[in-house]
N, C-alpha and C. Protein backbone atom coordinates (compact mmCIF):
# COMPACT_ATOMS: atom_id res chain seq x y z
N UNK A 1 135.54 102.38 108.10
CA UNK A 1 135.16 101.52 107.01
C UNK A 1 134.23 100.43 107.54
N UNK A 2 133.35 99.89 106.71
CA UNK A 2 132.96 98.97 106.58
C UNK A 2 132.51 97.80 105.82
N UNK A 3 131.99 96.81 105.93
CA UNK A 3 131.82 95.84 104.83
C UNK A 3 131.38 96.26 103.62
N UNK A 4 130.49 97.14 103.75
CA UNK A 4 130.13 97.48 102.54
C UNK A 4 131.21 98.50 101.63
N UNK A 5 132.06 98.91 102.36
CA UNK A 5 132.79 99.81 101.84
C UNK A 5 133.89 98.65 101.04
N UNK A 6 134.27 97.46 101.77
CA UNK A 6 135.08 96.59 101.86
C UNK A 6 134.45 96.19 100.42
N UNK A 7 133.28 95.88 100.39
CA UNK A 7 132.50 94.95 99.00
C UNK A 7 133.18 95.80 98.08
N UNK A 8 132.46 97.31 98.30
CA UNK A 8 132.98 98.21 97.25
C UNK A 8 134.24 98.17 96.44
N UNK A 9 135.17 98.23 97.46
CA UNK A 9 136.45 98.60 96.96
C UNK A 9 137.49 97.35 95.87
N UNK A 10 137.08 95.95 96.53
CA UNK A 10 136.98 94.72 96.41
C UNK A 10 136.46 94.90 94.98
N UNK A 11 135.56 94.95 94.77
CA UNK A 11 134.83 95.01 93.14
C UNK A 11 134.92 96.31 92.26
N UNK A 12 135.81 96.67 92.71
CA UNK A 12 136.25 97.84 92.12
C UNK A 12 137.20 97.73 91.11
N UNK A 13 138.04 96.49 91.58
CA UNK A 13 139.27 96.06 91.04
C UNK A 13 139.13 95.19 89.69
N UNK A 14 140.16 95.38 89.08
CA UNK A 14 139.49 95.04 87.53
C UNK A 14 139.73 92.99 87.56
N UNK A 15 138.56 92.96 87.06
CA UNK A 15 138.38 91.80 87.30
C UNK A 15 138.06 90.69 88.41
N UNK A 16 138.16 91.57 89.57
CA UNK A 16 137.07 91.06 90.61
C UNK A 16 135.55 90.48 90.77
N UNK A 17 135.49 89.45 91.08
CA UNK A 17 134.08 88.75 91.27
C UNK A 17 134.01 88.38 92.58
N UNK A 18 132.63 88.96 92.74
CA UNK A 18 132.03 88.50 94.56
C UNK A 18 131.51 86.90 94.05
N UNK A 19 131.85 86.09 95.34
CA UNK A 19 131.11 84.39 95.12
C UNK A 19 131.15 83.99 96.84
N UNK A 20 130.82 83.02 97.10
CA UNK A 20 130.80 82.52 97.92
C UNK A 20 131.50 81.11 98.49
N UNK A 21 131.70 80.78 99.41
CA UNK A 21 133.19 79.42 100.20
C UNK A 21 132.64 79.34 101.47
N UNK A 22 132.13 78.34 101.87
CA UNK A 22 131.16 78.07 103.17
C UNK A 22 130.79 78.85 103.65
N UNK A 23 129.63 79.53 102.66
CA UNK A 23 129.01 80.24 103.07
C UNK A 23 128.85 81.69 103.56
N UNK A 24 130.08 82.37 103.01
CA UNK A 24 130.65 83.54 103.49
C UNK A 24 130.91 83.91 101.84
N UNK A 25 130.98 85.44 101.82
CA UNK A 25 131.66 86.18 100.40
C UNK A 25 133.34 86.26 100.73
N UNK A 26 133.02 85.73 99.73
CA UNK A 26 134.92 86.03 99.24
C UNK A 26 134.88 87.09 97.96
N UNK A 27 135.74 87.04 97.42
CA UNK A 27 136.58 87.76 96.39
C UNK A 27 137.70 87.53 95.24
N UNK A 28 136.93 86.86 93.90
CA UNK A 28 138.21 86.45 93.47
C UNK A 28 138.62 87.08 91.94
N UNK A 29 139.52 86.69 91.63
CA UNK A 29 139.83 87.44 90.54
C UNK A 29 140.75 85.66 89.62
N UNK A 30 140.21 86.12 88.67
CA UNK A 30 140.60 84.69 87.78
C UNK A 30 140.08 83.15 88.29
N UNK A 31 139.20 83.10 89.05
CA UNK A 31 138.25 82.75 90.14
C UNK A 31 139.09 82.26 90.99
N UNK A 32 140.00 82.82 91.28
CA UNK A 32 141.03 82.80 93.22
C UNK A 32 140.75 83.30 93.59
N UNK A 33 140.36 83.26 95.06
CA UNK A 33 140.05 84.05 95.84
C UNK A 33 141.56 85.09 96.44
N UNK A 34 141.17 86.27 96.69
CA UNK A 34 142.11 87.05 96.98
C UNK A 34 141.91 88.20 98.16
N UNK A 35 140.35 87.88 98.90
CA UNK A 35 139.99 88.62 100.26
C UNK A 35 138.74 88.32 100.44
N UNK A 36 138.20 87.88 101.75
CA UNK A 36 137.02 87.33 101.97
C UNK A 36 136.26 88.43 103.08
N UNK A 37 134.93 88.08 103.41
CA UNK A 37 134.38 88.89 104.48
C UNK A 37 133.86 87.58 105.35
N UNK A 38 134.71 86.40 105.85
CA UNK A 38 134.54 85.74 106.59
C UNK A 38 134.04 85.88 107.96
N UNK A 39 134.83 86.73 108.28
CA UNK A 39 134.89 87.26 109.89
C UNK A 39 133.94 88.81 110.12
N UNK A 40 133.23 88.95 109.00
CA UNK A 40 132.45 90.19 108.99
C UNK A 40 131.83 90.31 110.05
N UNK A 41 130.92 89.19 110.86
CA UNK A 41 130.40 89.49 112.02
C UNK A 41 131.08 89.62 113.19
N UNK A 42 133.10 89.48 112.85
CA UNK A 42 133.66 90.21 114.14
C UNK A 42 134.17 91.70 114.06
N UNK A 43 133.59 91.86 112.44
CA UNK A 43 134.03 93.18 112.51
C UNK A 43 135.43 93.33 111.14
N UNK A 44 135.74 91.97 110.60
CA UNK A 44 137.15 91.99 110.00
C UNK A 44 136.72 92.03 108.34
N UNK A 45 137.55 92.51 107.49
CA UNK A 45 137.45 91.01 106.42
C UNK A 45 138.62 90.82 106.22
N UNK A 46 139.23 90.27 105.45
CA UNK A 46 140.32 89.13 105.12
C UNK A 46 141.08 89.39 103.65
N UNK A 47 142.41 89.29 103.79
CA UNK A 47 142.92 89.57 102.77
C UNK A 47 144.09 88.34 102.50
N UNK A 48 144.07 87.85 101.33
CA UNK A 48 145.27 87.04 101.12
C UNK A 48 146.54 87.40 100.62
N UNK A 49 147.30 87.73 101.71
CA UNK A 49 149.27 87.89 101.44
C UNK A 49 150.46 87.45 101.69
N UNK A 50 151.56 87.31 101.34
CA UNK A 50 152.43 86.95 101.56
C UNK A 50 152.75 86.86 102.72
N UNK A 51 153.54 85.72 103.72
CA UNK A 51 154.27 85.79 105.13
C UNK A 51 154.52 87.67 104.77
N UNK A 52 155.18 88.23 104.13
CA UNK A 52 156.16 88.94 104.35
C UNK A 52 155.21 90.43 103.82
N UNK A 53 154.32 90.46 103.38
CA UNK A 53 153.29 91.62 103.08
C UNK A 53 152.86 91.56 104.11
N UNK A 54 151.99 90.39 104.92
CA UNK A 54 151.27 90.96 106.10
C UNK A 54 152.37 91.08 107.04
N UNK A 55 153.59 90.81 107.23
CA UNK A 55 154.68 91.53 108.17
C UNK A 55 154.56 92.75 107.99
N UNK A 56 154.85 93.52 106.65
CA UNK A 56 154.54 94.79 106.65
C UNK A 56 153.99 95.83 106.73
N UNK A 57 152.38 95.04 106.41
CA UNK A 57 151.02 95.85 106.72
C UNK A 57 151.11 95.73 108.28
N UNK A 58 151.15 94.67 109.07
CA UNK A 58 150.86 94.50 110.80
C UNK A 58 151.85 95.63 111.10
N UNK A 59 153.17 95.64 110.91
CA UNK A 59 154.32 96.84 111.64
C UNK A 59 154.13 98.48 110.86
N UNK A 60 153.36 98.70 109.78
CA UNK A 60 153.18 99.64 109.47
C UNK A 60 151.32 100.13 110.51
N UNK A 61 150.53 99.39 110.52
CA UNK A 61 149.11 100.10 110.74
C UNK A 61 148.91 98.72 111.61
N UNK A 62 149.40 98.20 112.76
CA UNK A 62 149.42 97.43 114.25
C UNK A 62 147.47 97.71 114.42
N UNK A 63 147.08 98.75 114.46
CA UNK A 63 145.75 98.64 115.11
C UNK A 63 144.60 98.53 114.14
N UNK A 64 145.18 98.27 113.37
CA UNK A 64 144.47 97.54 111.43
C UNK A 64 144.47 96.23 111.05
N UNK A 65 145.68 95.87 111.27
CA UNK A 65 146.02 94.59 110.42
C UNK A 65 146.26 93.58 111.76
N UNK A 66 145.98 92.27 111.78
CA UNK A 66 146.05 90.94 112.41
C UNK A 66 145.97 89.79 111.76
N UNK A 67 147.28 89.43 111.88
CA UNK A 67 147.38 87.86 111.57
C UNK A 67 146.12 86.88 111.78
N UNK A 68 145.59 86.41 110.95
CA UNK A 68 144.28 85.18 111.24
C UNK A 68 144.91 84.05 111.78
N UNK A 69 144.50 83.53 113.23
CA UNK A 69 145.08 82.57 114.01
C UNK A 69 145.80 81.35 113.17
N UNK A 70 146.75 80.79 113.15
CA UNK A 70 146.86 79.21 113.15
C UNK A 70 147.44 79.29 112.12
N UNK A 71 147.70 78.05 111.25
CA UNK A 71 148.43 78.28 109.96
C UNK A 71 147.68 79.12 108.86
N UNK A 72 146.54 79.43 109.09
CA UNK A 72 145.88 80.41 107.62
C UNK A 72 146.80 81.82 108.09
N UNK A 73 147.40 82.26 109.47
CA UNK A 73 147.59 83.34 109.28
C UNK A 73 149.39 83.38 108.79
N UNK A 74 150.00 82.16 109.51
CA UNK A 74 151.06 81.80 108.92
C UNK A 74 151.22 81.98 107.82
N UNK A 75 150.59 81.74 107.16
CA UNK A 75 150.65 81.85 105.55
C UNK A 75 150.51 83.25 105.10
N UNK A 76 149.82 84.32 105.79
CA UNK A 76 149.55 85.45 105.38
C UNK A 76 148.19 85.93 105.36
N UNK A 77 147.34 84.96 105.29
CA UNK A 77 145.78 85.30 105.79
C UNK A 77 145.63 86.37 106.93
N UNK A 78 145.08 87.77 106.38
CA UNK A 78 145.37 88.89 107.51
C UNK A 78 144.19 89.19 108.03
N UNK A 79 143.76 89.40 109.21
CA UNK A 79 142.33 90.28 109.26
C UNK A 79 142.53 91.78 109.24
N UNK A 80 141.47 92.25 108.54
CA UNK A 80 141.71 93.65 108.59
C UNK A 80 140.52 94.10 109.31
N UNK A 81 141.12 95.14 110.64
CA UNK A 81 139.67 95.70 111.72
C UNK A 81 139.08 96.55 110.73
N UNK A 82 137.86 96.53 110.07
CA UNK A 82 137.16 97.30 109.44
C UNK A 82 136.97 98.90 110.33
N UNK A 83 136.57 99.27 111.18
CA UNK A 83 136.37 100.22 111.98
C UNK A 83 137.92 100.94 112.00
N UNK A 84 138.62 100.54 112.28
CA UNK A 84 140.23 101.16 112.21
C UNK A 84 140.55 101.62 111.33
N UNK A 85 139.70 101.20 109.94
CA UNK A 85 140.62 101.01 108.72
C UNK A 85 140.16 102.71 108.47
N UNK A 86 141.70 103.35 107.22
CA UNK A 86 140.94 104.28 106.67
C UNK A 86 141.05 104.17 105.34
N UNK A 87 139.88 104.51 104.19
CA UNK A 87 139.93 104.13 102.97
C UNK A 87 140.84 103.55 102.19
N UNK A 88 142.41 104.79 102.22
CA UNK A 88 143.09 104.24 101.67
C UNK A 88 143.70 103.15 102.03
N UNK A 89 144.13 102.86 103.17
CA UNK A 89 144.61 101.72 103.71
C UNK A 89 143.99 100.40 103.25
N UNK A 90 142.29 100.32 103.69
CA UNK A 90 142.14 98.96 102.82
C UNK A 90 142.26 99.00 101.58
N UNK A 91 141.86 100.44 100.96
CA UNK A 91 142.25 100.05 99.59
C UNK A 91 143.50 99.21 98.79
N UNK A 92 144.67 100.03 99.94
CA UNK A 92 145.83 99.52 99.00
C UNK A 92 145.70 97.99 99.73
N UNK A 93 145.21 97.20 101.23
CA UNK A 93 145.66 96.16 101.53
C UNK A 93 145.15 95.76 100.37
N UNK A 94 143.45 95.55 100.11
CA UNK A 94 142.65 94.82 98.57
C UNK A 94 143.32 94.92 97.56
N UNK A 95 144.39 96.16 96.81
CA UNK A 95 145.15 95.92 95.76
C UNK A 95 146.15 95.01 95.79
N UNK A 96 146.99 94.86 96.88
CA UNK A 96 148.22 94.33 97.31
C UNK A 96 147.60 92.59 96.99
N UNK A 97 145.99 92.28 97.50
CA UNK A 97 145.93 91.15 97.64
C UNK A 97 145.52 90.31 95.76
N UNK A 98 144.96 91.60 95.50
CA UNK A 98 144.00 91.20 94.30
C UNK A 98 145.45 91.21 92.97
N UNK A 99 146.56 91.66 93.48
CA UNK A 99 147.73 92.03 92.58
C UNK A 99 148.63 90.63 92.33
N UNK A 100 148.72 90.03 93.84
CA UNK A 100 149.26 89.12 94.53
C UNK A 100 148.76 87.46 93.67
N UNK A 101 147.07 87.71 94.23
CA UNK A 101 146.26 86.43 92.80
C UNK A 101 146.64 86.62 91.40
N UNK A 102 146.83 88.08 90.79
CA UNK A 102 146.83 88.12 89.79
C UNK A 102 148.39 87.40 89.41
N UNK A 103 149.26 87.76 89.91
CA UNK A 103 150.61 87.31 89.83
C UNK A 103 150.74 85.42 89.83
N UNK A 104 149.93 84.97 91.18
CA UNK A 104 150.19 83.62 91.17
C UNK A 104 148.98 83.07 89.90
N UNK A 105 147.92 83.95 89.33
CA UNK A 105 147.60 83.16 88.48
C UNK A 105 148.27 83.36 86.84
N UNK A 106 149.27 84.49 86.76
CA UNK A 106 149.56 84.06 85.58
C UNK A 106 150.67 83.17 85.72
N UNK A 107 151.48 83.02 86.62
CA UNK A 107 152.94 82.08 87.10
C UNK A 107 152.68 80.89 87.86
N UNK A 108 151.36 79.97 87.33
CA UNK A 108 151.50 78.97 88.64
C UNK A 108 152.66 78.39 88.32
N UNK A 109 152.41 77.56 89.92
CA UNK A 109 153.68 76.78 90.39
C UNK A 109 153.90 75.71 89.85
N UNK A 110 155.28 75.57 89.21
CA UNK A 110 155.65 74.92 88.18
C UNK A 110 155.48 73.01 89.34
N UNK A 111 155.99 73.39 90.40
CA UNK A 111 156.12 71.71 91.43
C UNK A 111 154.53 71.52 91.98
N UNK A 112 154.71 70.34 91.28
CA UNK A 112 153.46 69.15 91.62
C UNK A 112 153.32 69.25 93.02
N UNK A 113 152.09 69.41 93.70
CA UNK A 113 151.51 69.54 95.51
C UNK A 113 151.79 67.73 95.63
N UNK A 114 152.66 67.58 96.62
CA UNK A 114 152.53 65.99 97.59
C UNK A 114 150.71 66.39 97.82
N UNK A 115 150.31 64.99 97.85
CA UNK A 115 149.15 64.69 98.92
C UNK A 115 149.27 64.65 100.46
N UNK A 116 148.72 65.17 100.87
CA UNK A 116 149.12 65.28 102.71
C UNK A 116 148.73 63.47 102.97
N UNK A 117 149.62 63.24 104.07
CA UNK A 117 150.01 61.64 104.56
C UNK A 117 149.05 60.73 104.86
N UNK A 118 147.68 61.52 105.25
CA UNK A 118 146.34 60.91 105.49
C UNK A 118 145.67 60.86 103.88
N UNK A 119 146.01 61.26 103.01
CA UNK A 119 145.20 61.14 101.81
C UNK A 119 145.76 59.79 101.08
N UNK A 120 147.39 59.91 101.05
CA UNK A 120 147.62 58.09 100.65
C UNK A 120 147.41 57.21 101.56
N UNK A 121 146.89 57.50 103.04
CA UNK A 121 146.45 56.44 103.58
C UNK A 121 145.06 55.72 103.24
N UNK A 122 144.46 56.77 103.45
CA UNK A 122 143.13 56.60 102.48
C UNK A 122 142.60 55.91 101.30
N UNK A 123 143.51 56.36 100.12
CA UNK A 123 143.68 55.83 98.79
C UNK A 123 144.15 54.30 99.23
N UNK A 124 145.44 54.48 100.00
CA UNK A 124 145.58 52.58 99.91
C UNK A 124 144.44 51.72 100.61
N UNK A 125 144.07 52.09 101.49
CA UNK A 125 142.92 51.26 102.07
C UNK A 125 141.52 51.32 100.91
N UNK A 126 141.15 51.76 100.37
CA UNK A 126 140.10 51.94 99.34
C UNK A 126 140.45 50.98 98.54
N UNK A 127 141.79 50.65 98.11
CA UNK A 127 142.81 49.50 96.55
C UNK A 127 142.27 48.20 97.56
N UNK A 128 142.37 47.85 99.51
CA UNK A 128 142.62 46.95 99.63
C UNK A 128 140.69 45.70 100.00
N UNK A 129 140.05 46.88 99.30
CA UNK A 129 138.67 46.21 99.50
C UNK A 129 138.29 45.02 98.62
């Protein structure tokens, strides 16, 4: 496989739109993104899943699927080796991901996001000008 196969399959999916996020194609559906071709020039693209989907994709197809370093992969951000891949495989990872957006966008999350600890620091110093 390759990127282009990756574009393909990606916009295949009902309601998929190609756009762009610094500068790289992503993939979103309800405009979330749900798999990017970030890492295309190492060869990857990117799929967004659960901790516990990309557990399953990595222990099912190990020479396919890789965790994306640091907390994006923590979260489930997977790379997928394009060259390894075989059709169906990315296909179903791109369904799994594009299924996944579709789910969190009809159920968002009912609890309000805290601001991370540097953003009310911020805000108060801005009140004390």
């Amino acid at each position: 496989m390759n990127v282009n196969d990756f574009r393909r399959i990606a916009l295949s999916l009902d309601g998929a739109q190609e756009s762009s996020h610094m500068g790289n194609p992503d993939f979103r559906v309800g405009g979330k993104i749900f798999a990017t071709l970030a890492a295309a020039q190492h060869g990857y693209g990117n799929v967004k899943l659960t901790p516990e989907m990309q557990a399953e994709f990595v222990r099912e197809h190990p020479q396919v699927f890789v965790p994306v370093a640091g907390g994006w992969g923590r979260n489930g951000m997977t790379h997928i080796r394009l060259e390894a891949a075989k059709e169906d495989v990315l296909a179903g990872a791109l369904r799994a991901a594009w299924q996944l957006r579709k789910e969190r966008n009809a159920n968002p999350s009912q609890k309000k996001r805290t601001p991370p600890e540097w953003a009310l620091v911020v805000k108060s110093r801005r009140g004390k000008s």
